[in-house]
C-alpha atoms as a PDB file:
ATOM      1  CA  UNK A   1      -1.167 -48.635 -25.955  1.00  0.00           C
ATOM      2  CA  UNK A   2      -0.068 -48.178 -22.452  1.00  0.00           C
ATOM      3  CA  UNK A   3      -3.298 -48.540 -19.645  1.00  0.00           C
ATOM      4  CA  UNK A   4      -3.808 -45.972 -17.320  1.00  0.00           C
ATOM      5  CA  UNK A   5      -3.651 -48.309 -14.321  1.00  0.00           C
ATOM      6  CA  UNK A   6       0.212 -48.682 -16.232  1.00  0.00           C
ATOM      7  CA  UNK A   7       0.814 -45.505 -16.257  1.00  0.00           C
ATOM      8  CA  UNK A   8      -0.084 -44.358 -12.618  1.00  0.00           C
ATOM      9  CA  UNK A   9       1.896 -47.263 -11.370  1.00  0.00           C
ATOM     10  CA  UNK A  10       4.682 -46.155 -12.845  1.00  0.00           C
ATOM     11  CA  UNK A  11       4.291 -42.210 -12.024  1.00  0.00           C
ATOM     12  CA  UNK A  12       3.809 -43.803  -8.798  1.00  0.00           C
ATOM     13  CA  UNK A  13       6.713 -45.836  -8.539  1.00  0.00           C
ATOM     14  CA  UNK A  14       8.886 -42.567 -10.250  1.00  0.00           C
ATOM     15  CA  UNK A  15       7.425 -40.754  -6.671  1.00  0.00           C
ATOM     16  CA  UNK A  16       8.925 -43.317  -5.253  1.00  0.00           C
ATOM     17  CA  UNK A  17      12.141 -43.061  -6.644  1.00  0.00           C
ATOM     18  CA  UNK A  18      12.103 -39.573  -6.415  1.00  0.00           C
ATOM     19  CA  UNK A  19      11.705 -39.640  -2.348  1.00  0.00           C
ATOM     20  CA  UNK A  20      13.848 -42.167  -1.935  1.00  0.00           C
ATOM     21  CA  UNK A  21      17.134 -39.837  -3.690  1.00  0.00           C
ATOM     22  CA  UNK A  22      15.763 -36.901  -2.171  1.00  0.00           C
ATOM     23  CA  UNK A  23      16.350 -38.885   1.043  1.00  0.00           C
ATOM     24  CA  UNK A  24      19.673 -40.162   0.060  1.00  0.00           C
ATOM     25  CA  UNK A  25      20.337 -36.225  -1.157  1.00  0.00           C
ATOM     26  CA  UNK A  26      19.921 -35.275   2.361  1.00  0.00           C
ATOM     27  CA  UNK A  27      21.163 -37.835   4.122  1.00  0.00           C
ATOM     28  CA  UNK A  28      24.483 -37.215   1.838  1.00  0.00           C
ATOM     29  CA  UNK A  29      24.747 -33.444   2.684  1.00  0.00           C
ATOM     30  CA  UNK A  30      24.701 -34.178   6.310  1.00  0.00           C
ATOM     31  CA  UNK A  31      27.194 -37.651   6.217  1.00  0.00           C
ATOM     32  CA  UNK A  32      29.317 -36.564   2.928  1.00  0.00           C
ATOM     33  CA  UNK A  33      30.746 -39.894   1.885  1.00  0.00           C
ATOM     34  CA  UNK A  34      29.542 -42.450   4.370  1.00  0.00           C
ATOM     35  CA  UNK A  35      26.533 -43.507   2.173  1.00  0.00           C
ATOM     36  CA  UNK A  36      28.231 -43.341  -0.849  1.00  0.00           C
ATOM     37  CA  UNK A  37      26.628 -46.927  -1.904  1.00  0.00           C
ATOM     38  CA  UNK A  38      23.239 -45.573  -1.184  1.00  0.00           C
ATOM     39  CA  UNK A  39      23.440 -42.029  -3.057  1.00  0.00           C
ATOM     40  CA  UNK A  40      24.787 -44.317  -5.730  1.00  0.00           C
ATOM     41  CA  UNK A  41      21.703 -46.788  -5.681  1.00  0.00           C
ATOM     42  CA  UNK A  42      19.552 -43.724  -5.606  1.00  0.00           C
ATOM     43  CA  UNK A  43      21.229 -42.006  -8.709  1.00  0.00           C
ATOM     44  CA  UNK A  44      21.025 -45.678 -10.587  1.00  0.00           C
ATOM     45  CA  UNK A  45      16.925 -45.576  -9.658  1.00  0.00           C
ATOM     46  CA  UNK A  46      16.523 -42.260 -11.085  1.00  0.00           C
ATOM     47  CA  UNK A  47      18.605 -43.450 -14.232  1.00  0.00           C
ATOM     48  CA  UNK A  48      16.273 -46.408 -14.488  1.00  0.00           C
ATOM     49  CA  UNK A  49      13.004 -44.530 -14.202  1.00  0.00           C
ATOM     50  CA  UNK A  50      14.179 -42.340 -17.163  1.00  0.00           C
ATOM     51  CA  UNK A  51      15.005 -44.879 -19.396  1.00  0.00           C
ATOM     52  CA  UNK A  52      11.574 -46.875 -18.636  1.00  0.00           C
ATOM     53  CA  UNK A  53       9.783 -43.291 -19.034  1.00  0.00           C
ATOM     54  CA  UNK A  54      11.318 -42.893 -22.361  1.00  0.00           C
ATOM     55  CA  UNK A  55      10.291 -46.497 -23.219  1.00  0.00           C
ATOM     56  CA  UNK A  56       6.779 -46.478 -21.914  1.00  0.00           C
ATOM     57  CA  UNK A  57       6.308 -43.089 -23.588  1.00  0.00           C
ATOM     58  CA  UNK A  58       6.666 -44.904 -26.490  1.00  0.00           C
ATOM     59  CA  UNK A  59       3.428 -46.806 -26.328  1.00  0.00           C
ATOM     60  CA  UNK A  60       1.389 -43.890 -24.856  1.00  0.00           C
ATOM     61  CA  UNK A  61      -0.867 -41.298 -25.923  1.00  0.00           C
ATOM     62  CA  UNK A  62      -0.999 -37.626 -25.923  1.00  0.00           C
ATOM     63  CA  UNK A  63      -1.973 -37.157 -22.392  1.00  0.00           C
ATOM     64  CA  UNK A  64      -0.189 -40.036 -20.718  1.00  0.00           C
ATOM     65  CA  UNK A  65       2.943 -38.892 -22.713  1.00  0.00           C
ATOM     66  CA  UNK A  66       2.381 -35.139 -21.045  1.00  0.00           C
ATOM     67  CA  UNK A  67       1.793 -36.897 -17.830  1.00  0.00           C
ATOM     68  CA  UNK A  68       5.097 -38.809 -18.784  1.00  0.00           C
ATOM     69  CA  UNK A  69       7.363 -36.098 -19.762  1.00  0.00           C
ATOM     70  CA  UNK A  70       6.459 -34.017 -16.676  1.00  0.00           C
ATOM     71  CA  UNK A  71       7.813 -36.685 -14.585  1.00  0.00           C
ATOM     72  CA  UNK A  72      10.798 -36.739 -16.757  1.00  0.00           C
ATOM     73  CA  UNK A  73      11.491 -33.489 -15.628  1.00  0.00           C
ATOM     74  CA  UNK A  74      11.196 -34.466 -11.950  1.00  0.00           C
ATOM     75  CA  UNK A  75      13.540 -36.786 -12.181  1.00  0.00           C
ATOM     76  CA  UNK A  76      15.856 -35.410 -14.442  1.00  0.00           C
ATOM     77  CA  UNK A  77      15.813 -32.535 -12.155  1.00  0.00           C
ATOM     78  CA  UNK A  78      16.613 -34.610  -8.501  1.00  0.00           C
ATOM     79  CA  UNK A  79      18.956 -36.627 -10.774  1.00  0.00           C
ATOM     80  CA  UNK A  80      21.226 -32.912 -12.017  1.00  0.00           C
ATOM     81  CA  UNK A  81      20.886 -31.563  -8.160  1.00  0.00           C
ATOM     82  CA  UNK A  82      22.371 -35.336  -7.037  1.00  0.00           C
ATOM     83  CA  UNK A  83      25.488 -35.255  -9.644  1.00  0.00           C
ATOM     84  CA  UNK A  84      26.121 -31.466  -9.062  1.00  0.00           C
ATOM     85  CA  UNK A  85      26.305 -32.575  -5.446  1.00  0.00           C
ATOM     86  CA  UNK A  86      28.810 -35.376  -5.789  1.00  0.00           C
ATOM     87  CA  UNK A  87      30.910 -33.380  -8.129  1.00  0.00           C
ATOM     88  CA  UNK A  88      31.455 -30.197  -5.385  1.00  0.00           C
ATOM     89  CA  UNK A  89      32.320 -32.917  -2.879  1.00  0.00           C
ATOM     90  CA  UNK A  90      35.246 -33.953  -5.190  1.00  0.00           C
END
């Protein structure tokens, strides 16, 4: 069973992932294609925290996997805004 402590460390750290391509969202509207490596880091983070939600989901219970799925969402949300992005710039 996933710990608490677990689990808020790794909402946390999907906060942090979240900023960070928010960031790189923004910073992308205003340069277009000079931080292409960036945006591209920032869309492979949100990837990541998906995958290691769906994982750690896994091993949680009911409320941790509500907490879990929520922040799913989030991310899954940033991450569709980010590709939608890219693809009108093509």
């Amino acid at each position: 069973m996933a710990t608490r402590q677990s689990v808020n460390e790794y909402l946390q750290r999907c906060t942090d992932a979240i900023e960070y391509a928010r960031e790189q969202y923004k910073i992308g509207s205003q340069q277009e294609h000079y931080n292409a490596s960036e945006y591209t880091k920032a869309l492979q983070g949100l990837e990541n925290a998906v995958n290691d939600i769906n994982h750690l989901s896994l091993s949680a219970n009911d409320q941790q996997q509500d907490q879990l799925y929520r922040m799913r969402l989030q991310l899954q949300q940033v991450q569709n805004e980010m590709i939608l992005k890219g693809d009108a710039e093509r």
